[in-house]
Protein backbone atom coordinates (compact mmCIF):
# COMPACT_ATOMS: atom_id res chain seq x y z
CA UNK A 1 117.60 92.33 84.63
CA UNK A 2 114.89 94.00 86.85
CA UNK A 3 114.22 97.36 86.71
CA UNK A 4 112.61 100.52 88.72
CA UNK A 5 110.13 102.80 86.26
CA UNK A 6 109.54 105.54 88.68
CA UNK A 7 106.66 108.24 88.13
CA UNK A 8 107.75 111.44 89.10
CA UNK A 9 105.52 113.02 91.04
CA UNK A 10 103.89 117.05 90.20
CA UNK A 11 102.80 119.98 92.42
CA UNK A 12 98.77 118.43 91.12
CA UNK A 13 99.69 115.13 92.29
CA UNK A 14 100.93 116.38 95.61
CA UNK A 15 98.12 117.94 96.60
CA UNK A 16 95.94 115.69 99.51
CA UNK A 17 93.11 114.31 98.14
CA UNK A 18 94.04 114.08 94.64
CA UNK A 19 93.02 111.75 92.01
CA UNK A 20 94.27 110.95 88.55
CA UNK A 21 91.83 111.88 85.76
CA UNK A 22 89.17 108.54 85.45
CA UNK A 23 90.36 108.77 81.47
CA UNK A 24 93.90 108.40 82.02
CA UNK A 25 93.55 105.77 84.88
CA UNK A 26 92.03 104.20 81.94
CA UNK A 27 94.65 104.07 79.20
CA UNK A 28 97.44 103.32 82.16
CA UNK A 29 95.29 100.39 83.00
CA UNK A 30 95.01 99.28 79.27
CA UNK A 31 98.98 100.09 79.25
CA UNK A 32 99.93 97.77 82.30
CA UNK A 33 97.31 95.24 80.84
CA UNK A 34 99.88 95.34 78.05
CA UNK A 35 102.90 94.72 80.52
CA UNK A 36 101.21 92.16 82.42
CA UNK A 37 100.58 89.73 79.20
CA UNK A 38 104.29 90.27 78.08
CA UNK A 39 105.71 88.49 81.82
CA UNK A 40 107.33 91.78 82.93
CA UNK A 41 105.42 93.25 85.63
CA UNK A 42 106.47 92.43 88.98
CA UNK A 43 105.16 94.74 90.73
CA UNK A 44 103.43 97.96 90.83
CA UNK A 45 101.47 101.03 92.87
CA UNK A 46 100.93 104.69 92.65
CA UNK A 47 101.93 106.40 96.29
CA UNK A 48 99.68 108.87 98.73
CA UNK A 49 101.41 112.62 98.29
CA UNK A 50 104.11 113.13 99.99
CA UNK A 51 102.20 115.01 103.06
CA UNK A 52 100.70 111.45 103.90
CA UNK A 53 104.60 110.45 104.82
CA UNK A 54 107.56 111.12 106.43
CA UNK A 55 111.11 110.92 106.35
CA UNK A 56 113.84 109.25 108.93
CA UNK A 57 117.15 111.44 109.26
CA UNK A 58 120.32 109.71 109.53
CA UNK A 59 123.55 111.07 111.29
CA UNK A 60 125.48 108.83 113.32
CA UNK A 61 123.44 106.78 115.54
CA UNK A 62 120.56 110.06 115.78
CA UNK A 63 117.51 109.46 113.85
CA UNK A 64 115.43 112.46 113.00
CA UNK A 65 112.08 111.88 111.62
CA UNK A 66 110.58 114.44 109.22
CA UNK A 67 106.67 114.42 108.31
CA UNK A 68 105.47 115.86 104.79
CA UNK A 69 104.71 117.28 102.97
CA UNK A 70 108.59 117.86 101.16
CA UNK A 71 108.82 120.66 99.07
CA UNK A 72 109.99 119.44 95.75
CA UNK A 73 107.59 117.87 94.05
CA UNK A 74 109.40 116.75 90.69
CA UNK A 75 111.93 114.78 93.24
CA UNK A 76 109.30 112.70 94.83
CA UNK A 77 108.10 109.77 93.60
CA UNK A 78 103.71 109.41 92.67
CA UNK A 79 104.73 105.34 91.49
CA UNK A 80 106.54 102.78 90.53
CA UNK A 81 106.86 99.45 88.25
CA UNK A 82 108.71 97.08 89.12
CA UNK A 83 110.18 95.06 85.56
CA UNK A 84 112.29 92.02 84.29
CA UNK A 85 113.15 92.77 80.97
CA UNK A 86 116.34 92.22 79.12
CA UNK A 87 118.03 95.60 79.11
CA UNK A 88 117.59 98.70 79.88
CA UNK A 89 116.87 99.45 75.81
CA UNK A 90 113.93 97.51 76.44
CA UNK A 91 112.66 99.43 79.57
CA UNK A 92 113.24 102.09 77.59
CA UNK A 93 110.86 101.20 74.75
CA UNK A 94 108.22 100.17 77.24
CA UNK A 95 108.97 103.59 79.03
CA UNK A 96 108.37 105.64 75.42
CA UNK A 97 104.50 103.12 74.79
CA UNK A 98 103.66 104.70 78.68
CA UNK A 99 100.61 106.80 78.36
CA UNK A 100 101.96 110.22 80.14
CA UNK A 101 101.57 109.63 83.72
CA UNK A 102 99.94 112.89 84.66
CA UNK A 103 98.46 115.57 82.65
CA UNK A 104 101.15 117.88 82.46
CA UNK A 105 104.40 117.69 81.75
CA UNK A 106 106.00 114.98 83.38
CA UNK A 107 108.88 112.36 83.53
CA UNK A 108 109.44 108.46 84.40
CA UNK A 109 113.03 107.25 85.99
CA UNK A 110 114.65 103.75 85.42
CA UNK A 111 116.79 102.57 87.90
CA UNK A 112 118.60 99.41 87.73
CA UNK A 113 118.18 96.78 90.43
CA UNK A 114 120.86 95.19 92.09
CA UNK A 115 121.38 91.58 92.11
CA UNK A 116 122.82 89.45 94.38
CA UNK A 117 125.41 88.59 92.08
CA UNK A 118 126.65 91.97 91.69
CA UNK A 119 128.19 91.92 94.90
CA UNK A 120 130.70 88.78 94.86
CA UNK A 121 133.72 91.22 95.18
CA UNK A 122 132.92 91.95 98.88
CA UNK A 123 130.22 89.04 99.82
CA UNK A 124 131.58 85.25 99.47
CA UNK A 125 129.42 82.76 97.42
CA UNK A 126 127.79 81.30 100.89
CA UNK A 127 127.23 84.83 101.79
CA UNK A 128 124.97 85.56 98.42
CA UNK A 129 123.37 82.20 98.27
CA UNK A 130 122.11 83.02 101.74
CA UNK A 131 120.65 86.33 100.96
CA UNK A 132 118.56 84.84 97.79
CA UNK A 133 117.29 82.17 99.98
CA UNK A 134 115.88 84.86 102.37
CA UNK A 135 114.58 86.83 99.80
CA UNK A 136 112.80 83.77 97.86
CA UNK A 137 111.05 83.54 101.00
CA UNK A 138 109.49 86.69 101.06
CA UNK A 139 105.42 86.92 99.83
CA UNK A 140 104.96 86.91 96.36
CA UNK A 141 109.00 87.06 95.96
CA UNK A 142 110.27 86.77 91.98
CA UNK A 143 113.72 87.94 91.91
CA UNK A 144 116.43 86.35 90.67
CA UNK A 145 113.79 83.71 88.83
């Protein structure tokens, strides 16, 4: 099963031109040293604040595009892992050894990724076989493997 461990992001990582601590860039690095040696890690980055980005509107065929900064900071996102592990009990655990991202209060998501697989009831076989094909071709592509 591969999961999404998403940082949440705070008002002090929002701010442009902010840095994590050089301590606790340390003990993360020790920490995803950790989840490297155990297989899990397939991928992984921290994210510019939000005022470095932008959003695209949808509605109908329109697309609106917002720039940042977005108001909420606890909604956006300051990084992400990217794991295989065998449940989300296990993400969990990993989750819990996580030194805390940020030093404040703060939270980490896990999201479930879809596979393939999961969508037989409205894609035929040929239909999912062709979409993992595609996606084993992409750079440094580990899914489903």
């Amino acid at each position: 099963m591969r999961f999404m461990v998403i940082v949440k992001s705070t008002p002090e990582s929002e701010k442009e031109g902010a840095l994590p601590d050089p301590k606790l860039m340390a003990e993360m690095g020790k920490f995803n040293e950790e989840l490297i040696k155990a297989g899990i890690v397939l991928a992984m980055d921290g994210l510019h604040p939000s005022s470095k980005g932008a959003r695209v509107k949808f509605s109908g065929s329109s697309r609106t595009v917002v720039d940042g900064p977005f108001t909420e900071a606890k909604e956006l996102i300051a990084g992400f892992w990217l794991w295989k592990v065998k449940s989300l009990e296990e993400a969990i655990e990993w989750v819990k050894r996580c030194p805390n991202p940020h030093n404040v209060d703060s939270e980490i998501e896990i999201r479930q990724v879809f596979e393939m697989e999961e969508f037989a009831p409205i894609l035929s076989q040929e239909e999912i076989q062709h979409k993992v094909a595609k996606r084993a071709q992409l750079p440094n592509q580990t899914a489903n493997k």
